[in-house]
PDB file of N, CA and C in Angstrom:
ATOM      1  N   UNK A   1      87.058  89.921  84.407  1.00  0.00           N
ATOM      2  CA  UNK A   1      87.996  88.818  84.408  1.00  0.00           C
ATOM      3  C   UNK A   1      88.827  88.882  83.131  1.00  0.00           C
ATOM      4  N   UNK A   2      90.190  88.179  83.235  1.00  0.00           N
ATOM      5  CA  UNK A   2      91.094  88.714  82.176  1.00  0.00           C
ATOM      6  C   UNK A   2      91.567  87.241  82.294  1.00  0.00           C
ATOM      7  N   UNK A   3      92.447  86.756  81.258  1.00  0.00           N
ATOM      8  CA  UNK A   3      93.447  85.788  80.932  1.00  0.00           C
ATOM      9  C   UNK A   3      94.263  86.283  79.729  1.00  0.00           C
ATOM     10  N   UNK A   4      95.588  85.618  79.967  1.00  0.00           N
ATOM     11  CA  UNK A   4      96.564  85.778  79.038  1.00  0.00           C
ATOM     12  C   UNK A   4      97.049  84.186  78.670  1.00  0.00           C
ATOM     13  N   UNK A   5      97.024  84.288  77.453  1.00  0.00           N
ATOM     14  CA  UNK A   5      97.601  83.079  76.233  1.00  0.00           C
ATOM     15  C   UNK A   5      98.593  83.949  75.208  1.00  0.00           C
ATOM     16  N   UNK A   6      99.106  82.694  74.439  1.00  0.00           N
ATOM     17  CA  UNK A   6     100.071  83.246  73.656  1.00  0.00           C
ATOM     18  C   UNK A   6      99.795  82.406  72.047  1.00  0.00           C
ATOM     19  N   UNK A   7     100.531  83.278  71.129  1.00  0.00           N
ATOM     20  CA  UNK A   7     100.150  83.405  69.986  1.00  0.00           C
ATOM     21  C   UNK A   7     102.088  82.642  69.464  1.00  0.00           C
ATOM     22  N   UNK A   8     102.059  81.872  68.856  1.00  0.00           N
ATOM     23  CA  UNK A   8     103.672  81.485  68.170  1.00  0.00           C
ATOM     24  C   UNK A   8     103.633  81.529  66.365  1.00  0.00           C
ATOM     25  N   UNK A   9     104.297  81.973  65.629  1.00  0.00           N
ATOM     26  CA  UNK A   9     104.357  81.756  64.338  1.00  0.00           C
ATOM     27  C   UNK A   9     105.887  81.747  63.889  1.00  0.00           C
ATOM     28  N   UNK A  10     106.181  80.420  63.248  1.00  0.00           N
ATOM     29  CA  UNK A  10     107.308  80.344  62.747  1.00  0.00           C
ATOM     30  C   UNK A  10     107.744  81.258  61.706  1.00  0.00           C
ATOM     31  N   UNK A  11     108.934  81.658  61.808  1.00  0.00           N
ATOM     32  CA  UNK A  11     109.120  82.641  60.667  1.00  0.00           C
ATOM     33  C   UNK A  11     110.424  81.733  59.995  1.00  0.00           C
ATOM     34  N   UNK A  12     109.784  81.503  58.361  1.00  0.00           N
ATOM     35  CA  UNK A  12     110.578  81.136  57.325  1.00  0.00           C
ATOM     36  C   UNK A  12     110.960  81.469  56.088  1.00  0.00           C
ATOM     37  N   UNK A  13     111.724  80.881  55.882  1.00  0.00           N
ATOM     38  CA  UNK A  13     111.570  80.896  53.986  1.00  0.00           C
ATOM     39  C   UNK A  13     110.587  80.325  53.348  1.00  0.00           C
ATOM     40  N   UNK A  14     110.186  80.198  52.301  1.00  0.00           N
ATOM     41  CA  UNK A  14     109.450  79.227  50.884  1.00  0.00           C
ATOM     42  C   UNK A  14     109.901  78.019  51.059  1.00  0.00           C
ATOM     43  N   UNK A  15     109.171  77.400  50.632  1.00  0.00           N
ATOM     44  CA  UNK A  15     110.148  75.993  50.510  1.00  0.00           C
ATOM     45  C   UNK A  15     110.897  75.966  49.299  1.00  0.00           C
ATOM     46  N   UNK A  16     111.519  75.221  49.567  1.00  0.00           N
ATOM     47  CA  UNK A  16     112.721  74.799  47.397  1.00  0.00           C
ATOM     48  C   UNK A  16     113.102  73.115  48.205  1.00  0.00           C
ATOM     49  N   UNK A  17     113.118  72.779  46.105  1.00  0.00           N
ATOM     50  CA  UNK A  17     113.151  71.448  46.193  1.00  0.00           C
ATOM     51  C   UNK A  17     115.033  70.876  46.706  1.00  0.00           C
ATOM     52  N   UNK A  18     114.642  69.872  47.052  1.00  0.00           N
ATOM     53  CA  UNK A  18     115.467  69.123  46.979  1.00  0.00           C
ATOM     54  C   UNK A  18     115.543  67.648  46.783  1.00  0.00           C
ATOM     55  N   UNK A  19     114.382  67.437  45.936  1.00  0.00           N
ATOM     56  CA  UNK A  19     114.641  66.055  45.578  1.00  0.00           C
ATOM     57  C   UNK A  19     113.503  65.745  44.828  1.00  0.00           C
ATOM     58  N   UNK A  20     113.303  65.036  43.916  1.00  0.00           N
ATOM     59  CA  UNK A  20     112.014  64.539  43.297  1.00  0.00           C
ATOM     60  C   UNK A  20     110.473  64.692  44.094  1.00  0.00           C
ATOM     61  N   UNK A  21     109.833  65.785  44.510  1.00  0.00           N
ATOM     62  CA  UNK A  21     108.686  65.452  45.066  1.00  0.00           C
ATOM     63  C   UNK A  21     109.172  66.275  46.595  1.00  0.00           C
ATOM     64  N   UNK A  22     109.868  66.468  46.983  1.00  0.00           N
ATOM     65  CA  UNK A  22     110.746  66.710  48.336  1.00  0.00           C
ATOM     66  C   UNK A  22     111.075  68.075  48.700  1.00  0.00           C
ATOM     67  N   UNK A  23     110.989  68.722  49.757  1.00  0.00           N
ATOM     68  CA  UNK A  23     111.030  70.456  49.545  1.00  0.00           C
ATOM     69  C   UNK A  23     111.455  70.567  51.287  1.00  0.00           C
ATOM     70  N   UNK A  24     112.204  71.682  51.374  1.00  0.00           N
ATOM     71  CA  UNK A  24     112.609  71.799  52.713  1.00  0.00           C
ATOM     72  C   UNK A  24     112.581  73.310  52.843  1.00  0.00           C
ATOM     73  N   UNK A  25     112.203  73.771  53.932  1.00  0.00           N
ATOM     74  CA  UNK A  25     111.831  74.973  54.892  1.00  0.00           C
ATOM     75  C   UNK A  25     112.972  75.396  55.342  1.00  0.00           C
ATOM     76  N   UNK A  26     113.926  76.496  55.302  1.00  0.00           N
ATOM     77  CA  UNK A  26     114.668  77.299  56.428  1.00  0.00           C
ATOM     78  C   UNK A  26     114.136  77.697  57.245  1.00  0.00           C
ATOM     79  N   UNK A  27     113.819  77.480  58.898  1.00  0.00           N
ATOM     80  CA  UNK A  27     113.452  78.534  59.568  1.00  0.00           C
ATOM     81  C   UNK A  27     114.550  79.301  60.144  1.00  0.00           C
ATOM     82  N   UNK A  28     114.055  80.633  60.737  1.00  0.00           N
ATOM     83  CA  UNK A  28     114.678  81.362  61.081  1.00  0.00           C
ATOM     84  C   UNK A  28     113.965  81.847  62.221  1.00  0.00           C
ATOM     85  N   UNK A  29     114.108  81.586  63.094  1.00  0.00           N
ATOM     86  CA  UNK A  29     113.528  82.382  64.832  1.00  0.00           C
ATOM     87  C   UNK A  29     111.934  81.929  64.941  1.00  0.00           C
ATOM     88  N   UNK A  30     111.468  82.025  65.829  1.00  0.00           N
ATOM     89  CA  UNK A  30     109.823  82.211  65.778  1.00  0.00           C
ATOM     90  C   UNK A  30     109.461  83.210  66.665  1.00  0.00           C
ATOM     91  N   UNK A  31     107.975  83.810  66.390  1.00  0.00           N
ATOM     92  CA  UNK A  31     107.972  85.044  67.275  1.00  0.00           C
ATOM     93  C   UNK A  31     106.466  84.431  67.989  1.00  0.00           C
ATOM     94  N   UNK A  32     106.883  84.892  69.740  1.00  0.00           N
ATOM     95  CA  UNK A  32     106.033  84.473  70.488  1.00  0.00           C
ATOM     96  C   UNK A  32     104.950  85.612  71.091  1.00  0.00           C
ATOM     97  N   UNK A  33     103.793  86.003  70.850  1.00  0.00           N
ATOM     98  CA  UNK A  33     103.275  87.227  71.062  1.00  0.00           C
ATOM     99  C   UNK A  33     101.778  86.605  72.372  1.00  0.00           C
ATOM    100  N   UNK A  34     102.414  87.851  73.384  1.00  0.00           N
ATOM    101  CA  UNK A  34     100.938  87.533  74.582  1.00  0.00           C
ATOM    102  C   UNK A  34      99.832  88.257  74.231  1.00  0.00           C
ATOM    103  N   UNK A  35      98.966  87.394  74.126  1.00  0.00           N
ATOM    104  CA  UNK A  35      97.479  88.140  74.094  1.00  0.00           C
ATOM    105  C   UNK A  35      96.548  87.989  75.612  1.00  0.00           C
ATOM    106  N   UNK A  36      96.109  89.197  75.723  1.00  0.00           N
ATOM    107  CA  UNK A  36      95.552  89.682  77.002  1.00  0.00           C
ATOM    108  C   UNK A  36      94.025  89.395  76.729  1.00  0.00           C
ATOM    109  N   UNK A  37      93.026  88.743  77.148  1.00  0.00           N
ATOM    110  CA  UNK A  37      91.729  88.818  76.745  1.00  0.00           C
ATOM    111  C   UNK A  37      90.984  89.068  77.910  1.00  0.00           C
ATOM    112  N   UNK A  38      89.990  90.534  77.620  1.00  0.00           N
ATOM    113  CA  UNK A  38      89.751  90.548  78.775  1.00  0.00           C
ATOM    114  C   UNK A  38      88.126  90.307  78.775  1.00  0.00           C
ATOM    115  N   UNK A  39      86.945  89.719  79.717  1.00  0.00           N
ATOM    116  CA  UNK A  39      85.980  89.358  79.602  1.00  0.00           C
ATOM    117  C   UNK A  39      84.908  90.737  79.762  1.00  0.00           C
ATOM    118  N   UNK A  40      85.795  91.442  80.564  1.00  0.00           N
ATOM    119  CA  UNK A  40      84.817  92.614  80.826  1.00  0.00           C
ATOM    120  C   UNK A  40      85.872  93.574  81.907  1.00  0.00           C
ATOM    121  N   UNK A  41      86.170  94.843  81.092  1.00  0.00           N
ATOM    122  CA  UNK A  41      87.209  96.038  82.140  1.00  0.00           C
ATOM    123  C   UNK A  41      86.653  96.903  82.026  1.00  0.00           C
ATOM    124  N   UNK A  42      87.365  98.286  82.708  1.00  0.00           N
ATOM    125  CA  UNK A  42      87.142  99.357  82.311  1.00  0.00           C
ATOM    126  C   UNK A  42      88.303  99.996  81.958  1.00  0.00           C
ATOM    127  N   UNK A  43      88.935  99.486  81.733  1.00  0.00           N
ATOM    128  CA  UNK A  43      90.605  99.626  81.928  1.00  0.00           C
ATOM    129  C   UNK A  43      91.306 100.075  80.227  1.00  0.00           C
ATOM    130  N   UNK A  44      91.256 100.596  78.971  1.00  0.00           N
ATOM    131  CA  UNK A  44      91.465 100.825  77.973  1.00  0.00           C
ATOM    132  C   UNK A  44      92.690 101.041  78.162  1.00  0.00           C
ATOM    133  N   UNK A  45      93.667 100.667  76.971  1.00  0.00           N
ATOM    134  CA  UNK A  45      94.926 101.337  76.714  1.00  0.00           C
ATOM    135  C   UNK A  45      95.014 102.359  75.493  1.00  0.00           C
ATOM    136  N   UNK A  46      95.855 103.317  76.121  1.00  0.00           N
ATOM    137  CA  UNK A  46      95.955 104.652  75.588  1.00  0.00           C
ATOM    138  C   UNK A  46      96.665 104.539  74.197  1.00  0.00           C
ATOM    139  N   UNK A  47      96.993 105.772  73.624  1.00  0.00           N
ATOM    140  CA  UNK A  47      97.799 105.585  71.846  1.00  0.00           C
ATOM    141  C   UNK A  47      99.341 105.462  72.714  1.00  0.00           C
ATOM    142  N   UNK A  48      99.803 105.785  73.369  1.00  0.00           N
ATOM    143  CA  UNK A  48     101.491 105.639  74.433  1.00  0.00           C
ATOM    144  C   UNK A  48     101.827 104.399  74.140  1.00  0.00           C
ATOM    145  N   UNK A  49     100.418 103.512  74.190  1.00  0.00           N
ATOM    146  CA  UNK A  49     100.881 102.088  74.674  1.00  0.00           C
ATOM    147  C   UNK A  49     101.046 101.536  73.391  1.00  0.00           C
ATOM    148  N   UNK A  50     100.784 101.810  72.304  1.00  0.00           N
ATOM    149  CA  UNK A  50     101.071 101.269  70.919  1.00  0.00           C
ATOM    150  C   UNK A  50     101.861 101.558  70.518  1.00  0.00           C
ATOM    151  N   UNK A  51     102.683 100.563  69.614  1.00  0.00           N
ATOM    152  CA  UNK A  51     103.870 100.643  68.950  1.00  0.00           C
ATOM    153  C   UNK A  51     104.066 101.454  67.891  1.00  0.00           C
ATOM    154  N   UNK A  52     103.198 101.888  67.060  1.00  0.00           N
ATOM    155  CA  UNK A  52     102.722 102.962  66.327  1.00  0.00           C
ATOM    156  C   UNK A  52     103.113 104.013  66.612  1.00  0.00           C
ATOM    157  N   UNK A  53     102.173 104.507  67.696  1.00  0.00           N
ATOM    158  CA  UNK A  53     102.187 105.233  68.508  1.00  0.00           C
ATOM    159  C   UNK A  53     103.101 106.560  69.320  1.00  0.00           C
ATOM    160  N   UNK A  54     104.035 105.515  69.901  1.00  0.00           N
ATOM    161  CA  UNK A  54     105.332 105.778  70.853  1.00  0.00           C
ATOM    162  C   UNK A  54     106.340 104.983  70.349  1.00  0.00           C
ATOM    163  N   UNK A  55     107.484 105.355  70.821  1.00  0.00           N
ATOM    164  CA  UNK A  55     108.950 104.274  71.056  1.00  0.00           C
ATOM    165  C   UNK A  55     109.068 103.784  71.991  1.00  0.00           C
ATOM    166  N   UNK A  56     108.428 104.001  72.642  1.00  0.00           N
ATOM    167  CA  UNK A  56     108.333 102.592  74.280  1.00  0.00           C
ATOM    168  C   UNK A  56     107.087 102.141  73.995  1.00  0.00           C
ATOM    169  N   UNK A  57     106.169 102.246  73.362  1.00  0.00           N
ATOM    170  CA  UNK A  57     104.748 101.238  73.289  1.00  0.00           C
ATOM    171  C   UNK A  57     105.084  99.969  73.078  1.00  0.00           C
ATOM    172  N   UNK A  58     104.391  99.068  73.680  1.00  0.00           N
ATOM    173  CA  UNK A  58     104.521  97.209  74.296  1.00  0.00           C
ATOM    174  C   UNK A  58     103.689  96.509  73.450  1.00  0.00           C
ATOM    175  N   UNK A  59     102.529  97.471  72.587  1.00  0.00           N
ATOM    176  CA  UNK A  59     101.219  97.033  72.236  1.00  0.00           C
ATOM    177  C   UNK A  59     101.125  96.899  70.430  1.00  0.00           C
ATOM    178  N   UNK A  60     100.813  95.577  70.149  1.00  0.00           N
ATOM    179  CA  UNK A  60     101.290  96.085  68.409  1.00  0.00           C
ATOM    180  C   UNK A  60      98.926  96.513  68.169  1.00  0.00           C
ATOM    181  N   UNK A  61      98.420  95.690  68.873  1.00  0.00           N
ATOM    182  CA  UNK A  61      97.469  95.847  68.583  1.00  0.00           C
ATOM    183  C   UNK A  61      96.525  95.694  69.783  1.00  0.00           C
ATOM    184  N   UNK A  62      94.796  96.658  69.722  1.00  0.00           N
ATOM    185  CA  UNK A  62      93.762  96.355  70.880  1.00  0.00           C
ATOM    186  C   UNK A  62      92.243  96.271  70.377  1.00  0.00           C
ATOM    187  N   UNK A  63      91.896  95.441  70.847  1.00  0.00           N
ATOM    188  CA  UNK A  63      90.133  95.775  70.088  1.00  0.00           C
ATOM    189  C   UNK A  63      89.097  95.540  70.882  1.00  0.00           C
ATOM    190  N   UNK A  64      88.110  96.559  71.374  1.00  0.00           N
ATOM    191  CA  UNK A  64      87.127  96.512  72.478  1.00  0.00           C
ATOM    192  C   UNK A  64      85.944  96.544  71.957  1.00  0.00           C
ATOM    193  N   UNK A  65      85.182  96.193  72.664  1.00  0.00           N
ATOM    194  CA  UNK A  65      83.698  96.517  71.992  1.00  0.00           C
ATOM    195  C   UNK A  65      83.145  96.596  73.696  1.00  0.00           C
ATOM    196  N   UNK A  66      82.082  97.646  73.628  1.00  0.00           N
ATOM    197  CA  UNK A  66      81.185  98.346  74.879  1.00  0.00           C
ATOM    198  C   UNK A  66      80.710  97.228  75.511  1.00  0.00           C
ATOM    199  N   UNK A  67      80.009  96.637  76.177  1.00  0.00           N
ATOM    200  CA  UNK A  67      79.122  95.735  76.717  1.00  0.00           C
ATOM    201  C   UNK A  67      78.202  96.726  77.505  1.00  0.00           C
ATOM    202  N   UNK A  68      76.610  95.991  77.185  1.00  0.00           N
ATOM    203  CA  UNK A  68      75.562  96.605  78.555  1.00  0.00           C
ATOM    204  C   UNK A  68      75.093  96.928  79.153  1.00  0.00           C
ATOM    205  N   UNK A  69      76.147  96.976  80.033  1.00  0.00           N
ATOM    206  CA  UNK A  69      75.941  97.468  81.259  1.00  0.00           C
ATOM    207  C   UNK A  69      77.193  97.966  81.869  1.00  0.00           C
ATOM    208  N   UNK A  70      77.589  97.929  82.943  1.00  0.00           N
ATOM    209  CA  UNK A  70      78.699  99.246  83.882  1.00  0.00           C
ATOM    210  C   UNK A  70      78.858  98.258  84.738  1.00  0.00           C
ATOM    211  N   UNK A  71      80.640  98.886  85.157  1.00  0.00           N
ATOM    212  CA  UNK A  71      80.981  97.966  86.248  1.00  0.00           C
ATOM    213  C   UNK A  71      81.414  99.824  87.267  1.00  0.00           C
ATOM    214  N   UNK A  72      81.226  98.781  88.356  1.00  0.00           N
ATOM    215  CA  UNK A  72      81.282 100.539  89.016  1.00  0.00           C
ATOM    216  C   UNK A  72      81.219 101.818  88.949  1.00  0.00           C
ATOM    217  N   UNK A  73      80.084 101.808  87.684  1.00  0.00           N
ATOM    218  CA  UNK A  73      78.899 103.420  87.504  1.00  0.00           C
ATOM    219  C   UNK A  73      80.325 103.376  86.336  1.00  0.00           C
ATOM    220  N   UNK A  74      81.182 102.912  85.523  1.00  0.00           N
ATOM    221  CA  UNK A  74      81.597 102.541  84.283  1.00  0.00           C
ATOM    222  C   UNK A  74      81.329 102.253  82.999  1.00  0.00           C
ATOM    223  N   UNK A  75      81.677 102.705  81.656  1.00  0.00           N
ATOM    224  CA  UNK A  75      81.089 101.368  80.494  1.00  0.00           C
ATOM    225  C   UNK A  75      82.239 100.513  80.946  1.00  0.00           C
ATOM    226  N   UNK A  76      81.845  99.607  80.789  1.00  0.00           N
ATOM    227  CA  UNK A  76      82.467  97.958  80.437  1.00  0.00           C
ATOM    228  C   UNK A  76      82.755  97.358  78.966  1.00  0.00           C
ATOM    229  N   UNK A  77      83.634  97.268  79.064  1.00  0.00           N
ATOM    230  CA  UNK A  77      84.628  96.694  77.855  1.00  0.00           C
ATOM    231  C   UNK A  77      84.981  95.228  77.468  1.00  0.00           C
ATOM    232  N   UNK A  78      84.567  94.613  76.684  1.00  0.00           N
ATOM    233  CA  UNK A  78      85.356  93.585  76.357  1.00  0.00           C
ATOM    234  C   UNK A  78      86.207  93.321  75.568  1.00  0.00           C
ATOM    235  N   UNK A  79      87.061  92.957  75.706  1.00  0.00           N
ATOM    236  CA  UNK A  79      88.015  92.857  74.117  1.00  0.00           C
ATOM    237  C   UNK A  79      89.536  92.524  74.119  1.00  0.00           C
ATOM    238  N   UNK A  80      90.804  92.142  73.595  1.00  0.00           N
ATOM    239  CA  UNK A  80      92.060  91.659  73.487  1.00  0.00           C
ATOM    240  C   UNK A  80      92.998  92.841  72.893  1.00  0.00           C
ATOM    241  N   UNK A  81      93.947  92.695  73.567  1.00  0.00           N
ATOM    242  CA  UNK A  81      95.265  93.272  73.910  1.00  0.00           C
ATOM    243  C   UNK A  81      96.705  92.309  73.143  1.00  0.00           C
ATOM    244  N   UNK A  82      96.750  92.634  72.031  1.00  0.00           N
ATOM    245  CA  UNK A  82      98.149  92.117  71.774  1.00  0.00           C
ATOM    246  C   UNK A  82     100.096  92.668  71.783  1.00  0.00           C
ATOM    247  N   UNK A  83     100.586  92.113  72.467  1.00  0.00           N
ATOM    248  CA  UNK A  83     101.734  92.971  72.342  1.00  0.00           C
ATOM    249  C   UNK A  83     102.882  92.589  71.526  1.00  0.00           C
ATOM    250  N   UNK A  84     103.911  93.333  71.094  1.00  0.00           N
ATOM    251  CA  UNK A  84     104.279  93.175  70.077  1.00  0.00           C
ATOM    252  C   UNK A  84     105.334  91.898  70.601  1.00  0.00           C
ATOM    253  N   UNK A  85     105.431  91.105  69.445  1.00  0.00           N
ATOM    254  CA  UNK A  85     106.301  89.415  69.785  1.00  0.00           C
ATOM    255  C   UNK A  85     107.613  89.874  69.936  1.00  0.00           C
ATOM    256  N   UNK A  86     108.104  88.570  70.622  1.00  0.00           N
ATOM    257  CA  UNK A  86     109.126  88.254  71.489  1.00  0.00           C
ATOM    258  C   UNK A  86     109.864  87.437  70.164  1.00  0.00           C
ATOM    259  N   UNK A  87     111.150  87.548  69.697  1.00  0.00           N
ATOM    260  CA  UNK A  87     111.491  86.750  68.831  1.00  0.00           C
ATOM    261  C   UNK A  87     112.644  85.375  69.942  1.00  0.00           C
ATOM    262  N   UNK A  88     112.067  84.134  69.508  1.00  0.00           N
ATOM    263  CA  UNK A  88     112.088  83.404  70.251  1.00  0.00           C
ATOM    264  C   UNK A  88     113.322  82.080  69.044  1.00  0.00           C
ATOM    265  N   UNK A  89     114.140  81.166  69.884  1.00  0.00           N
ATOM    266  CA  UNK A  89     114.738  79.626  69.448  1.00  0.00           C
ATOM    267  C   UNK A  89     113.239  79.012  68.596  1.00  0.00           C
ATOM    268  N   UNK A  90     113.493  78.838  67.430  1.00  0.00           N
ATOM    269  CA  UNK A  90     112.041  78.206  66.910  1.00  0.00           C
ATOM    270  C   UNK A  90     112.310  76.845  67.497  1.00  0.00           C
ATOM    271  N   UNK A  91     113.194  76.304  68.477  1.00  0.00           N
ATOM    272  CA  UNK A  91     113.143  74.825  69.405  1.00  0.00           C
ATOM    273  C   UNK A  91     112.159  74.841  69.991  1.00  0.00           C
ATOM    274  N   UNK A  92     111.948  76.620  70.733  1.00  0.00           N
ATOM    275  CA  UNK A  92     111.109  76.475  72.193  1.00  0.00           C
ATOM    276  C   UNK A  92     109.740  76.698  71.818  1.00  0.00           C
ATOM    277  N   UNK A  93     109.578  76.749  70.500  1.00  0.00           N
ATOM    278  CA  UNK A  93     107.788  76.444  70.248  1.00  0.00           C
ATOM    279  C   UNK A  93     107.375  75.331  70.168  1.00  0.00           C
ATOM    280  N   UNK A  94     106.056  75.389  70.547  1.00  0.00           N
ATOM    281  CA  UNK A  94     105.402  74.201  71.141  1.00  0.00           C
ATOM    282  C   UNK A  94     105.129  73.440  70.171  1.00  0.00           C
ATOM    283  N   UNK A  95     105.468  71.802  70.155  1.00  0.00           N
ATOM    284  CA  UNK A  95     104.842  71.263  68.728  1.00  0.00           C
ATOM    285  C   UNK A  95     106.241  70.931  67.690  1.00  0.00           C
ATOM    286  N   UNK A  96     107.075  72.309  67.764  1.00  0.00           N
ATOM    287  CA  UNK A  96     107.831  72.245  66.262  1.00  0.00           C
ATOM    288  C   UNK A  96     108.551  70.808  65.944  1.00  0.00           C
ATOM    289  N   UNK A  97     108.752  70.301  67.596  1.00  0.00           N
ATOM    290  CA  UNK A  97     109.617  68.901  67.233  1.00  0.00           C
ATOM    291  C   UNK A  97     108.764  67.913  66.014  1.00  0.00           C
ATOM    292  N   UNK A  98     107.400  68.064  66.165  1.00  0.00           N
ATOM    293  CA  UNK A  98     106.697  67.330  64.813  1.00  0.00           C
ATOM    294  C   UNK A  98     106.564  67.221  63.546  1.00  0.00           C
ATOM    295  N   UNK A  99     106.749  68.876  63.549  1.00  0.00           N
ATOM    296  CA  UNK A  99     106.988  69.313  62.094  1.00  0.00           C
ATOM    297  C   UNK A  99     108.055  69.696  61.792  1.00  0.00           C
ATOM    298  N   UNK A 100     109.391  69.694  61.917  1.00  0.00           N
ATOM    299  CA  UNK A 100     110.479  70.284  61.577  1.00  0.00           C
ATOM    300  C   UNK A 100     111.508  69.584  61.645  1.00  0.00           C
ATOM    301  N   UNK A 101     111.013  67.698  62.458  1.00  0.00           N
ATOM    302  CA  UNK A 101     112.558  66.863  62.713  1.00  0.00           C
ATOM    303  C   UNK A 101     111.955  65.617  61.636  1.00  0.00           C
TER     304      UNK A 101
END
């Protein structure tokens, strides 16, 4: 079994003052990255699929660890799949209206 969630981090400046006690943030874009988690595969991704790697790799990062036992005379794998972020409106992250208006 597998699920995918996502990862958001605003990308900014430092803060600098502007007023007695008072400091304000530039942002600039935020980057939205899918993480793949999988509970148990057999399914590994190759060095192609990393960004490292290749110039078409999707993947900035992967980390498995063995499990057990075997899924169809298999080792079985558990572990997350990250691909490299999506630079995104820092509007359309979730939340920012709280911290940023």
């Amino acid at each position: 079994m597998s699920y995918t969630h996502y990862s958001y981090r605003l990308r900014s400046s430092g803060p600098f003052p502007v007023g007695p006690g008072k400091f304000i943030t530039h942002t600039f874009k935020a980057e939205r990255s899918e993480i793949t988690v999988h509970e148990a595969t057999t399914e590994l991704l190759v060095s192609e699929d990393m960004t490292g790697a290749s110039l078409t790799g999707e993947y900035v990062s992967a980390s498995y660890n063995a499990l057990p036992y075997t899924l169809n005379g298999e080792i079985a794998f558990s572990g997350s799949e990250v691909k490299k972020p999506e630079y995104i409106n820092e509007d359309y992250m979730p939340g920012i209206g709280t911290i940023c208006r």
